[in-house]
N, C-alpha and C. Protein backbone atom coordinates (compact mmCIF):
# COMPACT_ATOMS: atom_id res chain seq x y z
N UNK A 1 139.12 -38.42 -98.03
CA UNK A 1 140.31 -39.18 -97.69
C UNK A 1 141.39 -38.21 -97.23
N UNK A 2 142.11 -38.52 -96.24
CA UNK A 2 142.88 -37.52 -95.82
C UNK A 2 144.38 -38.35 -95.69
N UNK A 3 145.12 -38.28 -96.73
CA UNK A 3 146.00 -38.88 -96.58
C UNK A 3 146.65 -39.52 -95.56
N UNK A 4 146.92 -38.34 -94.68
CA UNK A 4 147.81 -37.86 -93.83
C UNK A 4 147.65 -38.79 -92.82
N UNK A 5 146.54 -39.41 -92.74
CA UNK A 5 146.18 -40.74 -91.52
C UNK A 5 146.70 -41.84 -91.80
N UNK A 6 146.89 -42.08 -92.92
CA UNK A 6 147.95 -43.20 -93.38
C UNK A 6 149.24 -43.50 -93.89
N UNK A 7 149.81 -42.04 -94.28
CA UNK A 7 151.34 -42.24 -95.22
C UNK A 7 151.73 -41.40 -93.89
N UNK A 8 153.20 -41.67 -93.25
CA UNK A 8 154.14 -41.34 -92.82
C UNK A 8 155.39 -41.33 -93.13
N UNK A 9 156.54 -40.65 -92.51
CA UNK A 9 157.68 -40.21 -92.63
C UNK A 9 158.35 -40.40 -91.62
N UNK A 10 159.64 -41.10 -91.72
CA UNK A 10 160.09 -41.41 -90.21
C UNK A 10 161.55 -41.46 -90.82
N UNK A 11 162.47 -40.72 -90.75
CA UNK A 11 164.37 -40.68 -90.69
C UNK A 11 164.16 -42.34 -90.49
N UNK A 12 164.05 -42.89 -89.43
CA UNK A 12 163.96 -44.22 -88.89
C UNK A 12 163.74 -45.63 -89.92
N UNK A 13 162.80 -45.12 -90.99
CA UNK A 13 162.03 -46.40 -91.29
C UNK A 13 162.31 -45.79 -93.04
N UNK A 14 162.66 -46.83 -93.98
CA UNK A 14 163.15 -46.55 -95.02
C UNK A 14 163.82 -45.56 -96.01
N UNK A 15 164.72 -44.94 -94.83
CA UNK A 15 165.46 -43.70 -95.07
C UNK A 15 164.59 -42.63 -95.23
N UNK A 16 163.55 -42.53 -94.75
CA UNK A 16 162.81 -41.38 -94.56
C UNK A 16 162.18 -41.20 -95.44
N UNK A 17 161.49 -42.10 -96.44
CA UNK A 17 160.56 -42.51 -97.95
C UNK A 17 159.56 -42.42 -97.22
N UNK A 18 158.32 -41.78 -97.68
CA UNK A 18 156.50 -41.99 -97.50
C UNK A 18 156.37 -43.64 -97.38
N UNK A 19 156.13 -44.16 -96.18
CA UNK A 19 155.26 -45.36 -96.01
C UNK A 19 153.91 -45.15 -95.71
N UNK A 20 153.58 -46.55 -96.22
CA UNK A 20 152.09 -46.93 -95.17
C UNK A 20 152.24 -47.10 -93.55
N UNK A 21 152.01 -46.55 -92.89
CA UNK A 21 151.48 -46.27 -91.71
C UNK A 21 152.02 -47.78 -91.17
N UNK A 22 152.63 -48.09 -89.91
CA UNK A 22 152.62 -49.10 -89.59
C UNK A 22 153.48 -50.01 -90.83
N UNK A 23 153.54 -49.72 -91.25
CA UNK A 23 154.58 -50.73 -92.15
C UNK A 23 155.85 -50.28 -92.75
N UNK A 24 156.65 -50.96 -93.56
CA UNK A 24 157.71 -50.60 -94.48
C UNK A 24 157.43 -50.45 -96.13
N UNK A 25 155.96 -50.47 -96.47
CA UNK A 25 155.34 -50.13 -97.99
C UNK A 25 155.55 -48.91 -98.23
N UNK A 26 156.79 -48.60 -98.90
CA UNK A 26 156.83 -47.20 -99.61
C UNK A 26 155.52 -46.78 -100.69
N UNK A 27 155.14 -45.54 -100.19
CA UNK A 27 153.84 -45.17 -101.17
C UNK A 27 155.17 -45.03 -102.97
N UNK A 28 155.99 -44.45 -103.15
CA UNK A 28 156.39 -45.29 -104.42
C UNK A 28 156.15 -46.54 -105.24
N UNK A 29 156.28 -47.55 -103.72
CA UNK A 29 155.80 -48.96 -104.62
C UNK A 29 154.24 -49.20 -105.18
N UNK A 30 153.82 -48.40 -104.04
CA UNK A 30 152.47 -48.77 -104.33
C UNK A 30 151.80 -47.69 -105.75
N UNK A 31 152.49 -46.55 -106.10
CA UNK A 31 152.63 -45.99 -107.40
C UNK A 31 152.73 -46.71 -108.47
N UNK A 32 154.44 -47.06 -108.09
CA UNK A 32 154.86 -47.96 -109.52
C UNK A 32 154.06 -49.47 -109.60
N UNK A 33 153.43 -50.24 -108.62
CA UNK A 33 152.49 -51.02 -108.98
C UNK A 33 151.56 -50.37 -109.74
N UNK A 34 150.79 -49.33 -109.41
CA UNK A 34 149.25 -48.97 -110.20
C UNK A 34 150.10 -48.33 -111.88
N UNK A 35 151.50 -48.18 -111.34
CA UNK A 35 151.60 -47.23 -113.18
C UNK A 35 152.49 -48.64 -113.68
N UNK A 36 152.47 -49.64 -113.53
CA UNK A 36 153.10 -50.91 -114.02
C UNK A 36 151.69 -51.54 -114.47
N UNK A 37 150.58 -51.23 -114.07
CA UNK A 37 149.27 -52.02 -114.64
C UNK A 37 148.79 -52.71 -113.73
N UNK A 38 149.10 -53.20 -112.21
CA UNK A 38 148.53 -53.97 -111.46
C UNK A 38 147.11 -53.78 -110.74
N UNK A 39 145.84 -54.27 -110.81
CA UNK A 39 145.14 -53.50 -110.17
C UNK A 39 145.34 -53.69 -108.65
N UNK A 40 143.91 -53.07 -107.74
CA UNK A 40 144.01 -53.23 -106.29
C UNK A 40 144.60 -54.44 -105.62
N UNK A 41 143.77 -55.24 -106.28
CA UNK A 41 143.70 -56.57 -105.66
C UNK A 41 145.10 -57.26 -105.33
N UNK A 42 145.95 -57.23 -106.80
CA UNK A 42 146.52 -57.64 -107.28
C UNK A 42 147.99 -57.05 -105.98
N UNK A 43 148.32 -55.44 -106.35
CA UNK A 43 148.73 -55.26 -104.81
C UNK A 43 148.36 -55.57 -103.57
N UNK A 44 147.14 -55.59 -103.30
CA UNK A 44 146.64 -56.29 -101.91
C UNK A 44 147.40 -57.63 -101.73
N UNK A 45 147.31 -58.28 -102.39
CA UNK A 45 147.44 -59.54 -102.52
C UNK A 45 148.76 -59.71 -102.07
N UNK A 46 149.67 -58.51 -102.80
CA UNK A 46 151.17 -58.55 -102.84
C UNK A 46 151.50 -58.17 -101.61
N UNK A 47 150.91 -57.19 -100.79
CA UNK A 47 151.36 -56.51 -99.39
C UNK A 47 150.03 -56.96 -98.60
N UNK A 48 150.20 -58.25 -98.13
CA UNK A 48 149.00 -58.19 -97.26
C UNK A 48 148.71 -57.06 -95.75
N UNK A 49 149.70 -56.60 -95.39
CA UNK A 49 149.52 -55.72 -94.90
C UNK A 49 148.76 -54.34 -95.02
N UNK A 50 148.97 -54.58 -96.32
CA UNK A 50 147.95 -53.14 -96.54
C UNK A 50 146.82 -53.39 -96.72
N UNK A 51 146.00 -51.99 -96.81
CA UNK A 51 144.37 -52.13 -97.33
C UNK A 51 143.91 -51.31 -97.85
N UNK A 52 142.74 -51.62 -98.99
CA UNK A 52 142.36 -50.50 -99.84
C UNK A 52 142.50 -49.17 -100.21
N UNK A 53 142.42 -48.78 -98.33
CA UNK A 53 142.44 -47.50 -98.19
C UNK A 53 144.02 -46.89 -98.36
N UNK A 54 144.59 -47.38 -97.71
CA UNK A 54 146.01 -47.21 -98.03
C UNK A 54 146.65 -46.99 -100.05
N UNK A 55 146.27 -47.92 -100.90
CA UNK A 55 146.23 -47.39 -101.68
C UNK A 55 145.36 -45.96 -102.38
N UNK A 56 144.54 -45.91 -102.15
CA UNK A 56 143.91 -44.51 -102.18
C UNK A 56 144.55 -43.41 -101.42
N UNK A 57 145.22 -43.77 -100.11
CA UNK A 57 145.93 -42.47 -99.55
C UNK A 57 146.87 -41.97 -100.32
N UNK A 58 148.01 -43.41 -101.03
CA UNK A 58 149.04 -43.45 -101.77
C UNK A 58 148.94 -42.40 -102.73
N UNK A 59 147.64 -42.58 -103.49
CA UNK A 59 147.05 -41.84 -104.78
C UNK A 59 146.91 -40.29 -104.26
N UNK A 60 146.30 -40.05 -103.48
CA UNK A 60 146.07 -39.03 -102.82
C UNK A 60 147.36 -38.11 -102.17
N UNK A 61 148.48 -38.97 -101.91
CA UNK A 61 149.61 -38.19 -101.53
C UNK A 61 150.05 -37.87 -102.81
N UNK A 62 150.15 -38.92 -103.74
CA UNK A 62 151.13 -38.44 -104.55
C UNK A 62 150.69 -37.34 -105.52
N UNK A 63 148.94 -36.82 -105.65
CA UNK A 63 148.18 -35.64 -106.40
C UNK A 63 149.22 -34.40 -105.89
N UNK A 64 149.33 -34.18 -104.21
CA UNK A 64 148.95 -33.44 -103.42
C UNK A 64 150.70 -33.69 -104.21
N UNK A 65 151.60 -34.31 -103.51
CA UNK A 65 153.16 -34.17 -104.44
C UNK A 65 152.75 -33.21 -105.80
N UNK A 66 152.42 -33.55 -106.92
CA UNK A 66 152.05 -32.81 -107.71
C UNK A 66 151.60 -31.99 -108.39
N UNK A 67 150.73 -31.16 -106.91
CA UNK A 67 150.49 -29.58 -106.67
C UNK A 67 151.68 -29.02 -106.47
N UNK A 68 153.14 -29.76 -105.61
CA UNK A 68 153.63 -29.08 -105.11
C UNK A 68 155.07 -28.91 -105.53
N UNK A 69 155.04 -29.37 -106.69
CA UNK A 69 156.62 -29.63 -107.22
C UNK A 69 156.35 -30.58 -108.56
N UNK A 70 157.29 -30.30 -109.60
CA UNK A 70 157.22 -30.96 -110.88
C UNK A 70 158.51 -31.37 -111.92
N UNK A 71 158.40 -32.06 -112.72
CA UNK A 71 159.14 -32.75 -112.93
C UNK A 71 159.36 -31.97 -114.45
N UNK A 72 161.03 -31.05 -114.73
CA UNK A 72 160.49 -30.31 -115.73
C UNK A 72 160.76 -31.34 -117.11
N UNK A 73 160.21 -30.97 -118.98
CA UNK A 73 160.01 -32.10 -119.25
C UNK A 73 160.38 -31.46 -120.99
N UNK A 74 161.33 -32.25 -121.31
CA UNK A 74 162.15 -30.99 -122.56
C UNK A 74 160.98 -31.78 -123.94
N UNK A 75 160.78 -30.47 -124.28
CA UNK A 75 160.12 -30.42 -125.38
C UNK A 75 160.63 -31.61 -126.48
N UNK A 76 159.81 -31.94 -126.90
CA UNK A 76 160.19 -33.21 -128.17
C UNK A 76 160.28 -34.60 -127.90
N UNK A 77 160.66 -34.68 -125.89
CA UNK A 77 161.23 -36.21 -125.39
C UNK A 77 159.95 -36.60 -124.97
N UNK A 78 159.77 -38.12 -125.04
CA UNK A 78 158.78 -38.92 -124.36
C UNK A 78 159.78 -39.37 -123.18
């Protein structure tokens, strides 16, 4: 899977947030759907515009985010 064929960046199109390709689906939403509990479908359903694959790119960008920068995280806090 190569992300990069599906998430874009455009100044233009939701202040310059990772979308799906062709659309206005911030790969965020499609995050906070899968870490809110929703499965595939369930987003599919919600963005008919998208497709499978698109969530898997989502997943796939956001690993590749997390090679590349981190979120620091104070000892003791959940």
């Amino acid at each position: 899977m190569k992300w990069q064929e599906r998430i874009t960046v455009d100044p233009q199109v939701c202040h310059g947030s990772a979308c799906i390709r062709g659309t206005r689906v911030m790969v965020s939403v499609v995050m906070d759907n899968l870490a809110d509990g929703l499965g595939r479908e369930e987003i599919l359903a919600s963005y008919p515009s998208l497709e499978s694959k698109d969530i898997e790119a989502s997943i796939a960008y956001a690993a590749e985010l997390t090679r590349e920068r981190f979120v620091p995280l104070v000892p003791g806090q959940i």
